[in-house]
Protein backbone atom coordinates (compact mmCIF):
# COMPACT_ATOMS: atom_id res chain seq x y z
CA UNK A 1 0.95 -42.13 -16.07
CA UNK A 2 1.25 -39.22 -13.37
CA UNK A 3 4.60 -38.72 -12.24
CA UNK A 4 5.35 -37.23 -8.81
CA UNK A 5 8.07 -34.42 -9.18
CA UNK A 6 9.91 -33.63 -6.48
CA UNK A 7 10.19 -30.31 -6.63
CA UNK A 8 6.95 -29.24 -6.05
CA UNK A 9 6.18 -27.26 -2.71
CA UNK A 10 3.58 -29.19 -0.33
CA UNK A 11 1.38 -26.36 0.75
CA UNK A 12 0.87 -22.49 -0.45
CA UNK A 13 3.68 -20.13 0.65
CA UNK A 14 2.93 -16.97 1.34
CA UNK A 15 5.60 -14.17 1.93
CA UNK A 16 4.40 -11.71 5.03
CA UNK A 17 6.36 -8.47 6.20
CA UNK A 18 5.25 -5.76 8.62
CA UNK A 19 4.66 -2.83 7.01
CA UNK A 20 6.91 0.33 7.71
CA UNK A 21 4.39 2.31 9.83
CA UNK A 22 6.37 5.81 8.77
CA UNK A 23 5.87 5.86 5.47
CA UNK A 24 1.50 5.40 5.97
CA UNK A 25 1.68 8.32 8.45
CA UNK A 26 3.81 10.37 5.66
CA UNK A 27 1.13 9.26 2.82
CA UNK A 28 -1.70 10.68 4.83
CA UNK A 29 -0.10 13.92 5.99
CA UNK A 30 0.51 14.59 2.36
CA UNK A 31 -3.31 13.76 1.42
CA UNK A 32 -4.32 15.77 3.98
CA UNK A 33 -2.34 18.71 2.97
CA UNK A 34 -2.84 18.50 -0.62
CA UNK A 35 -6.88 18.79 0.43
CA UNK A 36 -6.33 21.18 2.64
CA UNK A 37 -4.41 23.46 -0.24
CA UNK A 38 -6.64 22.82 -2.74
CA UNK A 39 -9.67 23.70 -0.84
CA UNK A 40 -8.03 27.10 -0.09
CA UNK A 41 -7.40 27.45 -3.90
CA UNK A 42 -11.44 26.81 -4.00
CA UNK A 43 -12.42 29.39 -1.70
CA UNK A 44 -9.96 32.15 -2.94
CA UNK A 45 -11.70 31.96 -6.28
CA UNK A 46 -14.86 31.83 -5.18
């Protein structure tokens, strides 16, 4: 009573890209800096 459909995909696809390498570097600056200024905050009020 199983029917084969056709339309199935033999095997699991998988959809890979490089990521954009600027964009990390820019996230982590930002991190960094947002530390850096609040831990200046921090020791002004202390």
């Amino acid at each position: 009573m199983a029917e084969e459909r056709s339309d199935e995909i033999e095997g699991a696809m998988e959809l890979g890209h490089d990521p954009v390498p600027p964009y990390k570097t820019a996230f982590f600056i930002a991190i960094t800096t947002g530390c850096l200024y609040l831990g200046l905050i921090l020791l002004k009020t202390l």
